[in-house]
C-alpha atoms as a PDB file:
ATOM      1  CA  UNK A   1     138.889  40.861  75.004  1.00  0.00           C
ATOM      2  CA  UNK A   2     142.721  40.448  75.803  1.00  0.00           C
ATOM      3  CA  UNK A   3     141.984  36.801  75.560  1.00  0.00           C
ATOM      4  CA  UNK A   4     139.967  36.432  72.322  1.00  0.00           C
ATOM      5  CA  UNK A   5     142.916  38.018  70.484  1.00  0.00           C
ATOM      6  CA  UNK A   6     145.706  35.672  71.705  1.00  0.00           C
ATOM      7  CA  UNK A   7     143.319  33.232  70.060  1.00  0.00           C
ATOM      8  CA  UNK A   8     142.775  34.692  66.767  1.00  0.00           C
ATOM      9  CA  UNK A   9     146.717  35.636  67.017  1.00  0.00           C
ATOM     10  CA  UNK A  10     147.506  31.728  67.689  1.00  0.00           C
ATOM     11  CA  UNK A  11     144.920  30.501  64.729  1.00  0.00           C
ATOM     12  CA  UNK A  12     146.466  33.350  62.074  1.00  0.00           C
ATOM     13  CA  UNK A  13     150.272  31.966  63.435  1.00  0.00           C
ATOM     14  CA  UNK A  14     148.752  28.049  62.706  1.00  0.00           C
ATOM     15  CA  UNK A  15     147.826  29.278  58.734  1.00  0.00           C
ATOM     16  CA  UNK A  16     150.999  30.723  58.329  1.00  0.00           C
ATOM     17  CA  UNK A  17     153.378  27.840  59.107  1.00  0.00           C
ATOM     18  CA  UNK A  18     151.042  25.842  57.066  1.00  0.00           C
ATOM     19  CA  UNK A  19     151.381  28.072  54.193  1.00  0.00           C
ATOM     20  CA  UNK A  20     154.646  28.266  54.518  1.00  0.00           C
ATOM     21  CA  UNK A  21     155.569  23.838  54.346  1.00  0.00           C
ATOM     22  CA  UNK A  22     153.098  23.771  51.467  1.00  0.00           C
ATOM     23  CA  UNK A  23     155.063  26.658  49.341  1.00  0.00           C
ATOM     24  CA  UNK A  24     151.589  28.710  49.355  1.00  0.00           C
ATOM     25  CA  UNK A  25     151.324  32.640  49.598  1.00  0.00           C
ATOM     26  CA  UNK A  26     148.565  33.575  52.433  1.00  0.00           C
ATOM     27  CA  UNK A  27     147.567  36.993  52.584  1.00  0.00           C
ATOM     28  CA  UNK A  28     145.792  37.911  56.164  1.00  0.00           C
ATOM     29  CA  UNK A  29     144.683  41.403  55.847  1.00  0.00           C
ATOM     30  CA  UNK A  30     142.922  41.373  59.155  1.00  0.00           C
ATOM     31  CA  UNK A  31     146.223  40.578  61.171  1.00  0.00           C
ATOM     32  CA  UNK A  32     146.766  44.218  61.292  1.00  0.00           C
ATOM     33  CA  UNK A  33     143.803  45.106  62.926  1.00  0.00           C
ATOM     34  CA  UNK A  34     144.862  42.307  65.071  1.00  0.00           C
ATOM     35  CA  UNK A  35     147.513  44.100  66.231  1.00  0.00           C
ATOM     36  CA  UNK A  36     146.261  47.572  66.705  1.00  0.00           C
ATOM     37  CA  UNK A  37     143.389  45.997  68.698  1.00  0.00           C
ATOM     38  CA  UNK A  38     146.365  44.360  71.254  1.00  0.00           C
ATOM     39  CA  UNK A  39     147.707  47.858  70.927  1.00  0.00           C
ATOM     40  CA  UNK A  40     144.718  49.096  71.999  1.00  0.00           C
ATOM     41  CA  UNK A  41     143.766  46.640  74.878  1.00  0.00           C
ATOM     42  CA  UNK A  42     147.134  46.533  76.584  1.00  0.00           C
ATOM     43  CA  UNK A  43     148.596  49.751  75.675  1.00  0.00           C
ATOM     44  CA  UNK A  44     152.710  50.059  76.493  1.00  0.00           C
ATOM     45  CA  UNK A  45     153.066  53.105  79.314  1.00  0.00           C
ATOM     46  CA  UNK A  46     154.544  56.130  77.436  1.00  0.00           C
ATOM     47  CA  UNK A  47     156.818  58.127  79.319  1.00  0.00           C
ATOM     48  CA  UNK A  48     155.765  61.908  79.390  1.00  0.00           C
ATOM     49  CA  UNK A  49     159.106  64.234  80.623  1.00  0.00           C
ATOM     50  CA  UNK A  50     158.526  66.452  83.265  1.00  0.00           C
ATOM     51  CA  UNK A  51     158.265  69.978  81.467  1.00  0.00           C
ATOM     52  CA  UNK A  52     159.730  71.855  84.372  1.00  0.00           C
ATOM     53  CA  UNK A  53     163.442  70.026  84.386  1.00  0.00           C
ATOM     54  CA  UNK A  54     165.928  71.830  83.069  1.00  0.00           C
ATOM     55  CA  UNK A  55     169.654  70.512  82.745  1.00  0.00           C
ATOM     56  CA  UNK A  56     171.249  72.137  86.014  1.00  0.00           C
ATOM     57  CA  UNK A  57     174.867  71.916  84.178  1.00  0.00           C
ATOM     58  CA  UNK A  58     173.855  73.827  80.930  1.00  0.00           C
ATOM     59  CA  UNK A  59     171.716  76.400  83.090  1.00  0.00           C
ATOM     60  CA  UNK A  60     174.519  77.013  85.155  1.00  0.00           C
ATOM     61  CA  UNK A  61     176.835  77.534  81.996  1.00  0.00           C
ATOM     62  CA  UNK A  62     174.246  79.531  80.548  1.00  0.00           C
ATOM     63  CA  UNK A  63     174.263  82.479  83.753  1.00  0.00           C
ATOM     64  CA  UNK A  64     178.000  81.873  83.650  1.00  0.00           C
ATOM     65  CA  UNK A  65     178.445  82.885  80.253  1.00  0.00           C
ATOM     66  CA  UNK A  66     176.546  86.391  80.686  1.00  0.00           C
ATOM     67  CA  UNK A  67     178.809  87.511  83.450  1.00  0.00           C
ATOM     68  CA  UNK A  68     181.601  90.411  82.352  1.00  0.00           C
ATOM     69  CA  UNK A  69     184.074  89.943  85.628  1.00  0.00           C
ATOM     70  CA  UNK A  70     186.232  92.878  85.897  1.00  0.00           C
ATOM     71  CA  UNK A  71     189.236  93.841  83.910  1.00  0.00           C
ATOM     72  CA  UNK A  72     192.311  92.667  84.773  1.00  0.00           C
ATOM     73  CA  UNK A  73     195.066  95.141  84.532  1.00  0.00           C
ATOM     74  CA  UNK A  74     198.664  93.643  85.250  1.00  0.00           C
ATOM     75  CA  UNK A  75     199.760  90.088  85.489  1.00  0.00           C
ATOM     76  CA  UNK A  76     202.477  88.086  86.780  1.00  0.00           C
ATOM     77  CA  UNK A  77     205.382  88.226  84.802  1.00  0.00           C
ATOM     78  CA  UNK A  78     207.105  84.578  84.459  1.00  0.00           C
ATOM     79  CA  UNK A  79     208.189  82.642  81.812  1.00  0.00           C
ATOM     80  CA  UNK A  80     205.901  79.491  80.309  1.00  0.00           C
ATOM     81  CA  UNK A  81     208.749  77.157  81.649  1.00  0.00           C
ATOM     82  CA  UNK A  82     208.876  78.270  84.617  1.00  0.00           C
ATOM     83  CA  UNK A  83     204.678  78.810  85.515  1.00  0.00           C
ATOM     84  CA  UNK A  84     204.266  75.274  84.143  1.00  0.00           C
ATOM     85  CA  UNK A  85     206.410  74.050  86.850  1.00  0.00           C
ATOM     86  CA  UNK A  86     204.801  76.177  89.565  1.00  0.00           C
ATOM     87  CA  UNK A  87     201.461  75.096  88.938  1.00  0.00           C
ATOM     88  CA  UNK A  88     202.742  71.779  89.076  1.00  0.00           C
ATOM     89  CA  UNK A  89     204.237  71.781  92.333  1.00  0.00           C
ATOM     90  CA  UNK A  90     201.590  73.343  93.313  1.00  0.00           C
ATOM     91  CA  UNK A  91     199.750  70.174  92.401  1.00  0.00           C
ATOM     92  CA  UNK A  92     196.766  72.040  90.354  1.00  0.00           C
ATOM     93  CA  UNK A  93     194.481  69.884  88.504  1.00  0.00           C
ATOM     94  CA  UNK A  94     191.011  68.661  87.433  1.00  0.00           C
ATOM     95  CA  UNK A  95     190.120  68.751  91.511  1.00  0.00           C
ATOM     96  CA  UNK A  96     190.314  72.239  91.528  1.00  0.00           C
ATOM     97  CA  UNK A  97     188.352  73.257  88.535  1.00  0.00           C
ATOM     98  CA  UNK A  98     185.345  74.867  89.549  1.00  0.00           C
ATOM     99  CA  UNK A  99     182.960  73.611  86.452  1.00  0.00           C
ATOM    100  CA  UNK A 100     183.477  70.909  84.250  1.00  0.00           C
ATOM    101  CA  UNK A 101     181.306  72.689  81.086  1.00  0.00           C
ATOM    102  CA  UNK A 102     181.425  76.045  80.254  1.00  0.00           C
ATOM    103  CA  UNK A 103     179.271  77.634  77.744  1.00  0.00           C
ATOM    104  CA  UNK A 104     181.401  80.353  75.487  1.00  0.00           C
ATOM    105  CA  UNK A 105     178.469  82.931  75.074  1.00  0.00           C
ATOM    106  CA  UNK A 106     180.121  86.142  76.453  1.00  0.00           C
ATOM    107  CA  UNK A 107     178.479  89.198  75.576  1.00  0.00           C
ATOM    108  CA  UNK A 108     181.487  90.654  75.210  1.00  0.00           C
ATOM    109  CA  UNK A 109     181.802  89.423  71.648  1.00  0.00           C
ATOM    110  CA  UNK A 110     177.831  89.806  70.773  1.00  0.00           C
ATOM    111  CA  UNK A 111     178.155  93.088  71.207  1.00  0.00           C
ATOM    112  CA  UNK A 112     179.889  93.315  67.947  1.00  0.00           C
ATOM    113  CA  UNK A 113     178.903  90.516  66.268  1.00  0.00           C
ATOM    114  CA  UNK A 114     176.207  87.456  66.300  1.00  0.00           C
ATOM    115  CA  UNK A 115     176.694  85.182  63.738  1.00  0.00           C
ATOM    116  CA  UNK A 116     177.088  82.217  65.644  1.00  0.00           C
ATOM    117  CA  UNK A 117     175.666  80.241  68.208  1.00  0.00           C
ATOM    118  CA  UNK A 118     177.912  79.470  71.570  1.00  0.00           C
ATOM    119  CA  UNK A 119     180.687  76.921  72.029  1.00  0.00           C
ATOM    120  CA  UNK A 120     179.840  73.693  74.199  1.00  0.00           C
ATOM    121  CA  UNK A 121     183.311  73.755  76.147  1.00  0.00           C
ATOM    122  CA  UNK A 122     183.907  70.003  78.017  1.00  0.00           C
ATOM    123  CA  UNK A 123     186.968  71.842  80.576  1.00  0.00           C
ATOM    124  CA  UNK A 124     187.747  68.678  82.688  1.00  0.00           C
ATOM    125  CA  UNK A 125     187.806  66.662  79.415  1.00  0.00           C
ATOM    126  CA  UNK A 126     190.707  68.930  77.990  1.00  0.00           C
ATOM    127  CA  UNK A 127     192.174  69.397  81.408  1.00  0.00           C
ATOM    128  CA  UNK A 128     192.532  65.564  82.028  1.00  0.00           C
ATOM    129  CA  UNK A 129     194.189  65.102  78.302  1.00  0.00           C
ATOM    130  CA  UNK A 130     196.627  68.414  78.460  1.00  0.00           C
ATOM    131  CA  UNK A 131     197.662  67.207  82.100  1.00  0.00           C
ATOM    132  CA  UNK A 132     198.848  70.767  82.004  1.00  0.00           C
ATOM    133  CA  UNK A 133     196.858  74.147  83.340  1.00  0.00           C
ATOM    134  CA  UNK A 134     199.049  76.261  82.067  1.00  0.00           C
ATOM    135  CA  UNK A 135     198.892  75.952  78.488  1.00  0.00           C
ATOM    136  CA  UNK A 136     195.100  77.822  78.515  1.00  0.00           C
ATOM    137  CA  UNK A 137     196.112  79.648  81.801  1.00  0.00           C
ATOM    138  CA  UNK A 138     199.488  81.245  80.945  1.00  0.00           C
ATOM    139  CA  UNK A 139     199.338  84.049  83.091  1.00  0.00           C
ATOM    140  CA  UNK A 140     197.893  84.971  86.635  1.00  0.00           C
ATOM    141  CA  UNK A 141     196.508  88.151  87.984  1.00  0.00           C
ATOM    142  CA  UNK A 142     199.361  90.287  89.870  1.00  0.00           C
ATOM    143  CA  UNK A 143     196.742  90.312  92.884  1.00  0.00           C
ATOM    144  CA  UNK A 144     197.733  87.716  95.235  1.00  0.00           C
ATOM    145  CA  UNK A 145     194.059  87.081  96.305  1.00  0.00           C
ATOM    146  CA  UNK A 146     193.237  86.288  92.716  1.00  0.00           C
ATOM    147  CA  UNK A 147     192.607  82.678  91.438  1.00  0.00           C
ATOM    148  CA  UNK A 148     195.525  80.952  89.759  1.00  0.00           C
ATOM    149  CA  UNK A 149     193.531  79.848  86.863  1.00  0.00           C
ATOM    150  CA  UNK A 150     191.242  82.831  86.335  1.00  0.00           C
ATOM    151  CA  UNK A 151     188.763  82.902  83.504  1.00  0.00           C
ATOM    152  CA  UNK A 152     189.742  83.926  79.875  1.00  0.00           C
ATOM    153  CA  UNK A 153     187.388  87.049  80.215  1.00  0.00           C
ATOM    154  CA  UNK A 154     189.508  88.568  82.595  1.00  0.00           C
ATOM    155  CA  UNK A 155     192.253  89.398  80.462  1.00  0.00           C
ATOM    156  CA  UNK A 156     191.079  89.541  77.023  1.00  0.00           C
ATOM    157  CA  UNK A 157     187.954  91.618  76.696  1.00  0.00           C
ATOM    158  CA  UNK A 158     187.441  93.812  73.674  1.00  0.00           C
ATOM    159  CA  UNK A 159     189.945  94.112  70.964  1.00  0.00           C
ATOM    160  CA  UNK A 160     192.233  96.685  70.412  1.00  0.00           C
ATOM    161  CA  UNK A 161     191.840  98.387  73.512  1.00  0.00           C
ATOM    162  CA  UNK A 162     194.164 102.055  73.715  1.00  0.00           C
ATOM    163  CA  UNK A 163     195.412 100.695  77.557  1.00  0.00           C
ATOM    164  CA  UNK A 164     196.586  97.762  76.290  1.00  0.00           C
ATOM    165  CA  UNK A 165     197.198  97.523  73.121  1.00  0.00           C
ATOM    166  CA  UNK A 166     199.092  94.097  73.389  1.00  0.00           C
ATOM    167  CA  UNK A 167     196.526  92.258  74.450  1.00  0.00           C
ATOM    168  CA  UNK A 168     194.294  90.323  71.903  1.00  0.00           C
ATOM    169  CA  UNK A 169     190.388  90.629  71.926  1.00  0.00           C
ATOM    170  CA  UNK A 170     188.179  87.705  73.628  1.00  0.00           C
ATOM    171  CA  UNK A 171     186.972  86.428  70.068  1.00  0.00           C
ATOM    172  CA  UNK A 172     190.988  86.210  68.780  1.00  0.00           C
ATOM    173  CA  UNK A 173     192.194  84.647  72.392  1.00  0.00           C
ATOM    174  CA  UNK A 174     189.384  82.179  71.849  1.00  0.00           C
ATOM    175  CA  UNK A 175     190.354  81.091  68.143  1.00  0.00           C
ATOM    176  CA  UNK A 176     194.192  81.247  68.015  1.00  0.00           C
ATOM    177  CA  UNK A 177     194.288  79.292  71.704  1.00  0.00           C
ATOM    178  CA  UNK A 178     191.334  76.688  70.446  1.00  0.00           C
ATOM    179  CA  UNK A 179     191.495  76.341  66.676  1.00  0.00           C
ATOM    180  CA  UNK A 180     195.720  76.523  66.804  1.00  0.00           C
ATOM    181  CA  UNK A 181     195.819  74.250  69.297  1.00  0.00           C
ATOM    182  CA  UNK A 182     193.475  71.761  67.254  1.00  0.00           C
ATOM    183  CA  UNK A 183     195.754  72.195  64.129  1.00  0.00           C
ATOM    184  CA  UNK A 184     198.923  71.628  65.880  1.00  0.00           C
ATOM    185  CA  UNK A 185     197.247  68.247  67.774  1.00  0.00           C
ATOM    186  CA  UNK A 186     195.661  66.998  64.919  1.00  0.00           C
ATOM    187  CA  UNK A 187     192.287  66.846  67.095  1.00  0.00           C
ATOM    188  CA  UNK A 188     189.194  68.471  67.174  1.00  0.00           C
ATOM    189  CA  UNK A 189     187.288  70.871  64.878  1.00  0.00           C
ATOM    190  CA  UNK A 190     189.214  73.546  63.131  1.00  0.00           C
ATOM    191  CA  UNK A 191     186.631  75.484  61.430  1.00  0.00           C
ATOM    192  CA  UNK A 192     183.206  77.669  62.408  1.00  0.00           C
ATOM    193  CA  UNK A 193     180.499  75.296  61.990  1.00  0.00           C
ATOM    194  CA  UNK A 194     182.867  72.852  63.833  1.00  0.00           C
ATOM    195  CA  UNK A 195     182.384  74.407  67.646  1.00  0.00           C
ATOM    196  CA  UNK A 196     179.191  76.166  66.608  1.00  0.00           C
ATOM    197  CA  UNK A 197     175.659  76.607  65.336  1.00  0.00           C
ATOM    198  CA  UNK A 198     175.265  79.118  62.633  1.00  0.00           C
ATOM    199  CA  UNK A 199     173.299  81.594  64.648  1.00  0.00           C
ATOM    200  CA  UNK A 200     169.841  82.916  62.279  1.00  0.00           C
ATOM    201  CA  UNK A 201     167.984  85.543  63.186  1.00  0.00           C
ATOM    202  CA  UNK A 202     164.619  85.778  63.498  1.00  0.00           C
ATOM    203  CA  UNK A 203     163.249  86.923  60.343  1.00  0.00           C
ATOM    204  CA  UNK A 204     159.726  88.185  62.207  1.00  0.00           C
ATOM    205  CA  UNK A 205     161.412  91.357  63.138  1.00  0.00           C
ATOM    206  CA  UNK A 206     163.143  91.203  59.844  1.00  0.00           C
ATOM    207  CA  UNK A 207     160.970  91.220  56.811  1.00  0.00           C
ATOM    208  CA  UNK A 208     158.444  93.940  55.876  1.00  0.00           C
ATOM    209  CA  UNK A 209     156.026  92.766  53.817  1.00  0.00           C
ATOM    210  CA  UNK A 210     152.296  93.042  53.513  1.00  0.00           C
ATOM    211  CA  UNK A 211     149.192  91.033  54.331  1.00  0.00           C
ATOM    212  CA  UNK A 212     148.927  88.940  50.870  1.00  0.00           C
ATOM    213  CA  UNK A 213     152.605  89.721  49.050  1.00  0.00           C
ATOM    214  CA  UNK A 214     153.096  89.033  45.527  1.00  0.00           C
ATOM    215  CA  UNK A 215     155.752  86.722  45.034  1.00  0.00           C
ATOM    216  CA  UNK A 216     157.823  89.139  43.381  1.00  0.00           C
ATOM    217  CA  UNK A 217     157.665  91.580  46.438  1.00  0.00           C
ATOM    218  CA  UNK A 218     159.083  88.565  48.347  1.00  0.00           C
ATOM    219  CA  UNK A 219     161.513  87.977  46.405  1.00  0.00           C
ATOM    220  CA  UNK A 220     162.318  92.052  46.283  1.00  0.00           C
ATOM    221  CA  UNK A 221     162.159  91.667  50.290  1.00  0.00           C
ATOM    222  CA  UNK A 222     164.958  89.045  50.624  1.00  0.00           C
ATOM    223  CA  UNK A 223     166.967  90.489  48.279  1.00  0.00           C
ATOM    224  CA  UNK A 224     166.812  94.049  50.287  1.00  0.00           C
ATOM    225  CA  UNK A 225     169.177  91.968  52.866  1.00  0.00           C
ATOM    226  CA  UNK A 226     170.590  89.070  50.727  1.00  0.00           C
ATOM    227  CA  UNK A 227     172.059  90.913  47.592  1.00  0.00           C
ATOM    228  CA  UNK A 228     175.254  89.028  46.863  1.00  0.00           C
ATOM    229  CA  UNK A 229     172.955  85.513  47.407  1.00  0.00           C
ATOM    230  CA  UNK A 230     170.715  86.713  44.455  1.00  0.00           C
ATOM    231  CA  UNK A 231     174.047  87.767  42.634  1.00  0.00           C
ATOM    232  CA  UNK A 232     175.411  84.490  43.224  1.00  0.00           C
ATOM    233  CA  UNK A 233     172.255  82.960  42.413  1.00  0.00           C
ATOM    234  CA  UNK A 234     172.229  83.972  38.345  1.00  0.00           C
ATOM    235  CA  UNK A 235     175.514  81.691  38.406  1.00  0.00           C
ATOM    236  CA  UNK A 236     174.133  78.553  39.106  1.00  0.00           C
ATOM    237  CA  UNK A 237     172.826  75.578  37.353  1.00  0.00           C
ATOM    238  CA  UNK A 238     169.506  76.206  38.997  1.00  0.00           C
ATOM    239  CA  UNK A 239     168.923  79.215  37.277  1.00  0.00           C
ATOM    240  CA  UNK A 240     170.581  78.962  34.069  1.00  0.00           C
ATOM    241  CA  UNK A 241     169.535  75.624  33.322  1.00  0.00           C
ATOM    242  CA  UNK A 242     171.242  74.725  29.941  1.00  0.00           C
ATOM    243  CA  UNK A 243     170.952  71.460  28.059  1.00  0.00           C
ATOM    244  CA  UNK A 244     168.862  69.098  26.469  1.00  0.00           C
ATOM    245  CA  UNK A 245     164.800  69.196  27.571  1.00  0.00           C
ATOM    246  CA  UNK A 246     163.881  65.586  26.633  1.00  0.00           C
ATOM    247  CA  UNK A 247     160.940  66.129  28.654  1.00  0.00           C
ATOM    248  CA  UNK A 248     159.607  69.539  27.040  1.00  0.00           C
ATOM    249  CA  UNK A 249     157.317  69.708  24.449  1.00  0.00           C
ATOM    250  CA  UNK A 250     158.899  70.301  21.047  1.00  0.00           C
ATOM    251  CA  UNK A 251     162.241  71.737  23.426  1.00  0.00           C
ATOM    252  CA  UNK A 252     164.022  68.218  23.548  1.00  0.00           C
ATOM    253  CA  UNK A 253     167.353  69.241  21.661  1.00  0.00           C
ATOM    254  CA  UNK A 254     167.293  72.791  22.249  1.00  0.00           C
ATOM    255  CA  UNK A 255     170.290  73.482  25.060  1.00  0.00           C
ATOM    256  CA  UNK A 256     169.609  76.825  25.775  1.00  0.00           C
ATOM    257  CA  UNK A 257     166.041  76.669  27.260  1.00  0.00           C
ATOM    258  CA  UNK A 258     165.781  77.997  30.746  1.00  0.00           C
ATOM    259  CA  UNK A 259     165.312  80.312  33.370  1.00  0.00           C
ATOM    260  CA  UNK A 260     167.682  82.523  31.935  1.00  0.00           C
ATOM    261  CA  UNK A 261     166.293  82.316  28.770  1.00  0.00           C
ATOM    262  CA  UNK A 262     162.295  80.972  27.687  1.00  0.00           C
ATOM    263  CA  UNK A 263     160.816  79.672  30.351  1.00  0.00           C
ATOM    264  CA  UNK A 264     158.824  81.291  32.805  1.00  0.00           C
ATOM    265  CA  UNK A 265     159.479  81.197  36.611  1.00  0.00           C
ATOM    266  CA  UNK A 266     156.339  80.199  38.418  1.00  0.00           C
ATOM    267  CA  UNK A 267     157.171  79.925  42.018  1.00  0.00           C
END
């Protein structure tokens, strides 16, 4: 079978070159079949993935980002100057980093809001271009058995709490250290949809409607959640639709035939 084709292949690849030094146009509607029968007869191995693998890096981001580690209460008073020279003599660095990704996904902030999806965080790649711990990890526990470089969580939790009122929420330590950072660099993304996914819900446990809705009760439905959308909506060109209808029927010149106005909405 396998060989039969090569031949028809060769004879079809023969025609053509002779077409081509006599300046003629040869149309071979059969060389397609041609090919989907080598297709067929020697088919190329197609890789299947195994569905079990997960990636071990983002699964172990993923369990790290649910943990809430426990408060921290006082810290080490010093002065930037003088903890970026201590962690230097110390010789901290990339070796001592426990993960190179993190996952931001605390549920510390989803408690109060959910809008967006979590931040892929590369922590060796930042560590090895700051060269310099301390500007993330300004402070240190008090406790001396706590790590030098202990995770943002520790110390900024939820916002505006009465027992310390100075220090900033997890959500606000997050933006003013990444996103001012990023300005002041020139580098990296500096707005939402920069470091995440805009986070949609699932409308299944959303909507209310019935078996066979009319399209105005769908409409009514989305509208229940997405007011200032339908608001915004009656603005556009979409809806207003004003100008010339070359293309309607004895409506060619008239500007103000639309949505708004005469014509009917039928989706």
């Amino acid at each position: 079978m396998t060989r039969m084709i090569r031949r028809l292949s060769g004879g079809i690849a023969i025609l053509t070159v002779f077409a081509a030094i006599g300046g003629l146009t040869v149309f071979l509607p059969g060389s397609l079949l041609i090919h989907e029968a080598i297709a067929a007869a020697d088919p190329a191995p197609v890789h299947q993935p195994d569905p079990a693998w997960v990636a071990p890096d983002q699964e172990k981001a993923k369990k790290r980002a649910q943990e809430i580690v426990p408060f921290v209460e006082a810290v080490m008073e010093e002065c930037e100057l003088c903890r970026q020279m201590r962690l230097r003599e110390m010789g901290l660095g990339i070796k001592d980093s426990a993960s190179a990704y993190y996952l931001l996904d605390s549920p510390i902030i989803k408690k109060s809001e959910d809008l967006y999806g979590p931040v892929r965080f590369k922590h060796n790649k930042h560590a090895a271009q700051l060269k310099d711990c301390a500007l993330c990890h300004h402070y240190r526990p008090l406790d001396e058995n706590a790590k030098e470089t202990t995770r943002c969580s520790a110390c900024h939790q939820e916002a505006f709490r009465p027992d310390h009122p100075e220090r900033i929420g997890l959500k606000a330590a997050f933006h003013q250290q990444c996103a001012g950072c990023h300005q002041e660099m020139k580098q990296g993304p500096t707005d939402c949809l920069g470091c995440h996914n805009k986070n949609v819900p699932d409308h299944k446990e959303l909507v209310m409607l019935s078996g066979k809705p009319q399209p105005t009760e769908v409409t009514r439905e989305c509208l229940r959640c997405h007011k200032a959308a339908g608001e915004d909506m009656l603005k556009t060109a979409h809806w207003l639709w004003k100008g010339p209808s070359p293309h309607t029927l004895n409506r060619s010149k008239h500007v103000e035939h639309g949505k708004a106005t005469s014509a009917v909405n039928n989706f």
